[in-house]
C-alpha atoms as a PDB file:
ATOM      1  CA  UNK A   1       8.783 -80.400 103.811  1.00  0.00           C
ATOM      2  CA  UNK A   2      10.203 -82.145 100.695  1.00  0.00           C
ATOM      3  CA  UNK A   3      10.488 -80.152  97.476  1.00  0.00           C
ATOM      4  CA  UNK A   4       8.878 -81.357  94.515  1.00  0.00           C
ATOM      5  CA  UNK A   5      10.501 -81.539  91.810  1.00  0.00           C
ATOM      6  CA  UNK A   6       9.388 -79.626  88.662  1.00  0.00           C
ATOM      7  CA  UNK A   7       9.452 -83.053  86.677  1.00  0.00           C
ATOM      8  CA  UNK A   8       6.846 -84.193  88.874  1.00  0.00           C
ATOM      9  CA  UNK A   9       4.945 -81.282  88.753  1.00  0.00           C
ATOM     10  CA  UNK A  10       5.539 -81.076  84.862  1.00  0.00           C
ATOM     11  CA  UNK A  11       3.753 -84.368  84.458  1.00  0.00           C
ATOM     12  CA  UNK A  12       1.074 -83.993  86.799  1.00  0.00           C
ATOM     13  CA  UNK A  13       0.183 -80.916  84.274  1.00  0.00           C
ATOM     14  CA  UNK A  14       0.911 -82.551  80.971  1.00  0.00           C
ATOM     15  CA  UNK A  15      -1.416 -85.232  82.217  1.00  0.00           C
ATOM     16  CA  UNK A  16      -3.971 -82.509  82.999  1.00  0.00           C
ATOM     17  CA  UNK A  17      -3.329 -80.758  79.568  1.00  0.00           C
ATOM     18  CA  UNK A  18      -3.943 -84.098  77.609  1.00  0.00           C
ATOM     19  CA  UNK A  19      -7.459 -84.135  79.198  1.00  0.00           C
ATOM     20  CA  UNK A  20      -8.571 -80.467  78.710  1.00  0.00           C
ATOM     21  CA  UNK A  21      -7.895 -80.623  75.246  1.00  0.00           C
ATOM     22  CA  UNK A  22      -9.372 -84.105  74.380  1.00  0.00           C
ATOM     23  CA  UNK A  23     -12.731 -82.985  76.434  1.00  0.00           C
ATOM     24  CA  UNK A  24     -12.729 -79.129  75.898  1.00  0.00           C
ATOM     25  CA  UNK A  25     -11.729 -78.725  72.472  1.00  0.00           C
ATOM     26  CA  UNK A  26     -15.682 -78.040  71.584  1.00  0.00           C
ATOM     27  CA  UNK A  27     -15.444 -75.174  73.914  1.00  0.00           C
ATOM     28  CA  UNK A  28     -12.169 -72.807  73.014  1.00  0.00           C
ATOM     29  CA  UNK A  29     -12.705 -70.360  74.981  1.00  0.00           C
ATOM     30  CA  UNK A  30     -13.270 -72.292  78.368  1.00  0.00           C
ATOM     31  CA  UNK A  31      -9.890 -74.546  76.808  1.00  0.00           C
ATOM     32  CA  UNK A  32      -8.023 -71.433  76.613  1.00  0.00           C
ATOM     33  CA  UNK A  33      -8.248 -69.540  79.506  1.00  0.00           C
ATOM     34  CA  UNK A  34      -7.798 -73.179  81.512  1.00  0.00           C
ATOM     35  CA  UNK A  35      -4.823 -73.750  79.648  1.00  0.00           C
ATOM     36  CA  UNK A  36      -3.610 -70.444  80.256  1.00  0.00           C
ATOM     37  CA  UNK A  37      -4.512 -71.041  83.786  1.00  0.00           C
ATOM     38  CA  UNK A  38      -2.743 -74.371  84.087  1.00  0.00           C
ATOM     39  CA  UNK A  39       0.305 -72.714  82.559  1.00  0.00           C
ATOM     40  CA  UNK A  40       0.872 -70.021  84.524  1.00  0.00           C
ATOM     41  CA  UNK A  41       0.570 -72.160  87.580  1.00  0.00           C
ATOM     42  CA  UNK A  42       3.338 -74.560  86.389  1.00  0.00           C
ATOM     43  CA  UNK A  43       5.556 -71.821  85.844  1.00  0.00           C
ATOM     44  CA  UNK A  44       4.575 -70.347  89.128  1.00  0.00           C
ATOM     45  CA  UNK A  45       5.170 -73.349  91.330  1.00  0.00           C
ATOM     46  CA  UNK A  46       8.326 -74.338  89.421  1.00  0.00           C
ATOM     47  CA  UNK A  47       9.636 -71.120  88.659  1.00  0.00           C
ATOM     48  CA  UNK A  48      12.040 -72.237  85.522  1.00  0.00           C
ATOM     49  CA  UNK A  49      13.018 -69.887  83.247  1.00  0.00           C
ATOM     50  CA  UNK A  50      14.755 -72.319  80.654  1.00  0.00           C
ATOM     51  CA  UNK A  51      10.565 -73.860  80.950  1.00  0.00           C
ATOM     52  CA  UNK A  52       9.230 -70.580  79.890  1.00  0.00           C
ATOM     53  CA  UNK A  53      11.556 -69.554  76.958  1.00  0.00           C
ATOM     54  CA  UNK A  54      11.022 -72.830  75.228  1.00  0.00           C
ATOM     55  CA  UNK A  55       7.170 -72.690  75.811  1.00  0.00           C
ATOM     56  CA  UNK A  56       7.368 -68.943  74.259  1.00  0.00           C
ATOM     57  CA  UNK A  57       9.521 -70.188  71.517  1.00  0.00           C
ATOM     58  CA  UNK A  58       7.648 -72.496  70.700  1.00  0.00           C
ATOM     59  CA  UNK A  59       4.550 -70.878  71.358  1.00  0.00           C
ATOM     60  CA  UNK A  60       5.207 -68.300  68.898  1.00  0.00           C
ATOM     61  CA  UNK A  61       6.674 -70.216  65.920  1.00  0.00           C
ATOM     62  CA  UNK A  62       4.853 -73.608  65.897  1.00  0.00           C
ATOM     63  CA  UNK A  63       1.261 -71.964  65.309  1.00  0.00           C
ATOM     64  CA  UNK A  64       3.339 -69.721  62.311  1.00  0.00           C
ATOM     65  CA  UNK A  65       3.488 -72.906  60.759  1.00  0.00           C
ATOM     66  CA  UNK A  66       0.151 -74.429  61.632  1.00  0.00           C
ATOM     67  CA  UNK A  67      -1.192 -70.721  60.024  1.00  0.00           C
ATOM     68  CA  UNK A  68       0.995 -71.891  57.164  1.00  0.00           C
ATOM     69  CA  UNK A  69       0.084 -75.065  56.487  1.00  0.00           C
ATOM     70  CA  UNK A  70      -3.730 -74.553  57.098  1.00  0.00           C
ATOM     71  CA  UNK A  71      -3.890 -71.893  54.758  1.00  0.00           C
ATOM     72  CA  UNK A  72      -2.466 -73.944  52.038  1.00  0.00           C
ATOM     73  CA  UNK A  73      -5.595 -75.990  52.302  1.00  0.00           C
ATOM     74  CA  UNK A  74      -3.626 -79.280  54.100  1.00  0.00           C
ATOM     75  CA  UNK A  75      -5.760 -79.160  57.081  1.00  0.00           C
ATOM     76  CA  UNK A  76      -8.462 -77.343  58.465  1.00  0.00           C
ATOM     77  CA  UNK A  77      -9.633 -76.631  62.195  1.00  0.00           C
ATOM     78  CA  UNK A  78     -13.239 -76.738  63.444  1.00  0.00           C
ATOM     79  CA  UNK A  79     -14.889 -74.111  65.342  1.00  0.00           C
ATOM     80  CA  UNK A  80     -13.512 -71.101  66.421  1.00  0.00           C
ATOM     81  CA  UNK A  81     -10.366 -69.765  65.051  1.00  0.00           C
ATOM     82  CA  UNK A  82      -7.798 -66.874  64.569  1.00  0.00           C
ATOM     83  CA  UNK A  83      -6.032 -67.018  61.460  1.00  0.00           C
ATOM     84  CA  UNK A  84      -6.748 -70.812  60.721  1.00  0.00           C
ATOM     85  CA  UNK A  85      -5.880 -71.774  64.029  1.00  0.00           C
ATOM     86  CA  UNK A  86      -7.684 -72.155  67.192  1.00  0.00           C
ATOM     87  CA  UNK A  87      -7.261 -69.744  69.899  1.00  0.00           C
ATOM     88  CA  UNK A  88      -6.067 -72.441  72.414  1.00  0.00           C
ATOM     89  CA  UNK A  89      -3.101 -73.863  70.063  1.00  0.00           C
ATOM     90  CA  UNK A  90      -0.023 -71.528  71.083  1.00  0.00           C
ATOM     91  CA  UNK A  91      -0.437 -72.596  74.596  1.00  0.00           C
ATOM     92  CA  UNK A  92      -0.674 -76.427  73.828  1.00  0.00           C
ATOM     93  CA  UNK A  93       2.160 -75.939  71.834  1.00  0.00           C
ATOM     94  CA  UNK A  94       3.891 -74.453  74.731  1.00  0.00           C
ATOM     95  CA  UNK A  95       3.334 -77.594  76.912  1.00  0.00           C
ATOM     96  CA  UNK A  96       4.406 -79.864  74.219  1.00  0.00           C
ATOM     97  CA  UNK A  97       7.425 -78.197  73.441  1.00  0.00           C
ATOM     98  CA  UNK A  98       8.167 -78.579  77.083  1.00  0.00           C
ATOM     99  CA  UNK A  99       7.341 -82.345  77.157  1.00  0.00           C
ATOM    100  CA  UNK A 100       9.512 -82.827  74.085  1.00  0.00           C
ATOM    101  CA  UNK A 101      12.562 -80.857  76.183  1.00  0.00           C
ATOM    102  CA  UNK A 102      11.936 -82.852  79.592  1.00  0.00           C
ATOM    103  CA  UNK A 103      11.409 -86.394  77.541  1.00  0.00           C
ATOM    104  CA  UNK A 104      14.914 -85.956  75.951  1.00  0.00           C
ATOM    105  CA  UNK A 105      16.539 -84.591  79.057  1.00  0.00           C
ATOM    106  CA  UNK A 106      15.696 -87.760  81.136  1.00  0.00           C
ATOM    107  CA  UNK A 107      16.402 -89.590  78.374  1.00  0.00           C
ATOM    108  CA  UNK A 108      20.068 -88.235  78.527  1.00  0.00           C
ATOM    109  CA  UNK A 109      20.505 -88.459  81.758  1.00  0.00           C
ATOM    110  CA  UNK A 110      19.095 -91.778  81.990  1.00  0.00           C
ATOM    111  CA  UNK A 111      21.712 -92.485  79.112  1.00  0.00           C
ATOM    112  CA  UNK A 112      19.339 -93.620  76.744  1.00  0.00           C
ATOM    113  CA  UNK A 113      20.126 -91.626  74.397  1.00  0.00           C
END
């Protein structure tokens, strides 16, 4: 059997994560446990650490700043929220923090950049 590669399986889920939240975002609760669902099975099937510490990262400090700015009055969120934000926002910014990471890398390599 071939092994897929976690890039593959990294967009497959990014492609998933870009519909939940653009259909679910009414319904946070149902957005965040499937988010946290999708999540945990991308870092189960690919199993990289170097994934994980930049989705905590930046899971913990980019909704800091969205609790920031929102509370300066900049922006607001709709719905349901926990201190400005809503509860499904750490774990997209997980997922894009990871996207960011695995666009530049194959840029790199690709010697793009």
């Amino acid at each position: 059997m071939k092994k897929i590669k976690p890039l593959s399986i990294f967009l497959l889920f990014f492609t998933f994560w870009l519909l939940l939240i653009s259909n679910l975002w009414p319904y946070p609760i149902l957005l965040f446990t499937t988010l946290a669902a999708l999540s945990l099975s991308y870092f189960i099937l690919t199993k990289s650490k170097n994934d994980a510490l930049i989705y905590i990262i930046a899971g913990i400090t980019d909704p800091l700043g969205e609790i920031i700015v929102s509370k300066s009055g900049l922006w607001t969120y709709h719905g349901t929220t926990l201190l400005g934000i809503p509860y499904w926002l750490p774990l997209a910014w997980g997922i894009t923090a990871i996207s960011v990471y695995k666009l530049i890398s194959a840029l790199v390599k690709s010697h793009f950049i």
